[in-house]
Protein backbone atom coordinates (compact mmCIF):
# COMPACT_ATOMS: atom_id res chain seq x y z
CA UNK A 1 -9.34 3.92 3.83
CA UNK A 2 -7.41 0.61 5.21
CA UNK A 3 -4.57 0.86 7.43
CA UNK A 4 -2.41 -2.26 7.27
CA UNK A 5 -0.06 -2.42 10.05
CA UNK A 6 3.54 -3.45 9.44
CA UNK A 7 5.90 -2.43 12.62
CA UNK A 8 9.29 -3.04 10.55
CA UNK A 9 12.12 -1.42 8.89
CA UNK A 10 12.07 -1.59 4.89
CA UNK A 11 14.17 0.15 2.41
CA UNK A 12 11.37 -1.07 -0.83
CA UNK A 13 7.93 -1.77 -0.53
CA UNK A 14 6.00 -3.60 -3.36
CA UNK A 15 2.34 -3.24 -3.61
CA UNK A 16 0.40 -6.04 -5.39
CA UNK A 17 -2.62 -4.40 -7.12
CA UNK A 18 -5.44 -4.12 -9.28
CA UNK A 19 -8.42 -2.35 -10.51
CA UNK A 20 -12.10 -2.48 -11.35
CA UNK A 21 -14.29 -0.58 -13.42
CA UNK A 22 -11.22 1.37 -14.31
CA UNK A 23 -12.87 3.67 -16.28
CA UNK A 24 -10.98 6.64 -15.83
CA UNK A 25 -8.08 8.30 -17.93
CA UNK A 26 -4.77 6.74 -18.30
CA UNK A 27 -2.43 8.99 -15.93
CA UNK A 28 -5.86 9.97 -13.37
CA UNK A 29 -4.79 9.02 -9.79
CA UNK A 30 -7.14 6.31 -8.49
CA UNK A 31 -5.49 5.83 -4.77
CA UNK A 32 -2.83 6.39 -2.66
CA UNK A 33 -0.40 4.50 -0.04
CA UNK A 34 0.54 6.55 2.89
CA UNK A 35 3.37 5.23 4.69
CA UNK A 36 3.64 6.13 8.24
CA UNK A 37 7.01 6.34 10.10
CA UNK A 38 8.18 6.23 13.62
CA UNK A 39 8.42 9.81 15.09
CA UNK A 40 5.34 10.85 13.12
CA UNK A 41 6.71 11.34 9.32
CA UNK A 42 5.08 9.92 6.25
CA UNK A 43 5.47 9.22 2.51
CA UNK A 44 2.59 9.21 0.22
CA UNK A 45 2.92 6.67 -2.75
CA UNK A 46 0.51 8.40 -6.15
CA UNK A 47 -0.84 5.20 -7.73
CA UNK A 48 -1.70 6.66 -11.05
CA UNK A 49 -4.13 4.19 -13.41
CA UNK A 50 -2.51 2.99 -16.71
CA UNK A 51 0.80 3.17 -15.36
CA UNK A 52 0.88 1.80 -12.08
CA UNK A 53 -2.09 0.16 -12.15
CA UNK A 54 -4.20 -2.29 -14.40
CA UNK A 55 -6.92 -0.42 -15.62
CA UNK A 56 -9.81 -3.14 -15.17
CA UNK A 57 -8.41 -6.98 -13.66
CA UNK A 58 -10.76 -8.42 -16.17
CA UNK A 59 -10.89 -7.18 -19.36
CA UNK A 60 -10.96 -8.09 -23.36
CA UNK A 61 -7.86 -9.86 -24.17
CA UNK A 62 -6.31 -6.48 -26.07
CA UNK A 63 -2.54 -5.51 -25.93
CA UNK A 64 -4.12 -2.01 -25.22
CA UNK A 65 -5.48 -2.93 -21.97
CA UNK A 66 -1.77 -3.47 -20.61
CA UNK A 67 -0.24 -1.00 -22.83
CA UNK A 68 1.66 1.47 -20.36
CA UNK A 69 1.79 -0.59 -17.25
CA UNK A 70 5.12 -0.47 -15.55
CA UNK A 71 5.30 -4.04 -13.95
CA UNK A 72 2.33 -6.98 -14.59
CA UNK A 73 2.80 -9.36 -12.21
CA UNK A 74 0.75 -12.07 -12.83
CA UNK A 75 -1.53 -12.84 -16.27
CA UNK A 76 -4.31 -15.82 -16.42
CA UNK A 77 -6.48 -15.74 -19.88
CA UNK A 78 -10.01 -16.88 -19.78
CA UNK A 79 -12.76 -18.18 -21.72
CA UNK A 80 -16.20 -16.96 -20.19
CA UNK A 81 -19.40 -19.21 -20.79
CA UNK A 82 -20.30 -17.09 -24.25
CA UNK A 83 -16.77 -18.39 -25.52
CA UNK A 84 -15.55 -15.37 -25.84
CA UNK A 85 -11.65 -14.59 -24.04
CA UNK A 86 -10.62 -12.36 -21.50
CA UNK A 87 -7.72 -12.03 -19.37
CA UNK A 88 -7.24 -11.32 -15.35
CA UNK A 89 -4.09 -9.16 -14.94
CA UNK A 90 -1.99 -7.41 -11.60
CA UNK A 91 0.01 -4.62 -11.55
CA UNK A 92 2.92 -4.59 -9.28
CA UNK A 93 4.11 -0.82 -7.87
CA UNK A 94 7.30 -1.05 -6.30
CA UNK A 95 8.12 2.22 -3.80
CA UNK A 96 11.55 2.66 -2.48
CA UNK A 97 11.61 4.38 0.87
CA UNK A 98 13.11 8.13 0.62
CA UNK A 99 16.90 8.20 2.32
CA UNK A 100 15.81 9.78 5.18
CA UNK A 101 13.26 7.44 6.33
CA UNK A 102 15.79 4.17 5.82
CA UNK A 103 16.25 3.82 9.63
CA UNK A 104 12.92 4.19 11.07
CA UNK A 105 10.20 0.96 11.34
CA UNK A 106 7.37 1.63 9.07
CA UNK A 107 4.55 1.85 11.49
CA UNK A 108 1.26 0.95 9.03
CA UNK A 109 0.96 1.86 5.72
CA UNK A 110 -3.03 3.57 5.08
CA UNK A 111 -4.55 2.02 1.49
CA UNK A 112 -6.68 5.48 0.10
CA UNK A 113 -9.12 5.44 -2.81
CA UNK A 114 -9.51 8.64 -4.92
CA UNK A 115 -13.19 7.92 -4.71
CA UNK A 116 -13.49 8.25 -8.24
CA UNK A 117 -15.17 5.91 -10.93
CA UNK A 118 -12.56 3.31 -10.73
CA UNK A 119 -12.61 0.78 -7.97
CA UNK A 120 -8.65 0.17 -6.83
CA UNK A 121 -7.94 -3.25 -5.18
CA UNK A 122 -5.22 -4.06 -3.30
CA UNK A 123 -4.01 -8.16 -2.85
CA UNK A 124 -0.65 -7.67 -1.33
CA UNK A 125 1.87 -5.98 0.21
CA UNK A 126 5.99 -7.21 0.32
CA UNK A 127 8.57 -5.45 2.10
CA UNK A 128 12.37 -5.47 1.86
């Protein structure tokens, strides 16, 4: 688990994401984001593999790998020393905070793997 601190108000978070070894079925949950409010409340964000998350940042160039993603948020092809291509890919997961938490500062935000084949990576964090 990683806790990243944040002591602000936000009404949308976006998570900027990836993952390695993905070798786990589409729709499996590899993580979670918990997001912890003043007063003690919290919201836990699913982050569910072939939807919103890459399944493997480096893969075969393939229109399968990306198939199903919601949002890719950044693309770079590759050619690796054997000459064949891949591709590095990120998966953006935007969360919009639940009407009832609007008002209160988003204390820190805890980063949880499913501990499960698939490594989940997480770049960056942007809140609105």
């Amino acid at each position: 688990m990683r806790r990243i601190v944040t002591n602000q108000p936000c009404r949308t978070i976006h998570f900027l994401h990836s993952c390695g070894y993905g070798r786990e079925e589409h729709g499996e949950e590899v993580a979670r984001y918990v997001i912890h409010f003043e007063g003690g409340t919290s919201e836990e964000v699913p982050v569910i593999i072939g939807k919103d998350m890459v399944v493997d940042w480096l893969h075969q160039a393939t229109p399968q790998h990306l198939s199903g993603i919601e949002h890719i948020a950044w693309r770079q092809p590759f050619r690796k020393s054997d000459g064949s291509t891949g591709e590095l890919a990120l998966s953006r997961q935007t969360w919009e905070i639940k009407l009832e938490n609007r008002d209160k500062i988003v204390t820190h935000i805890d980063f949880i793997s499913a501990e499960k084949l698939a490594a989940p990576a997480l770049v960056a964090i942007t809140v609105e």
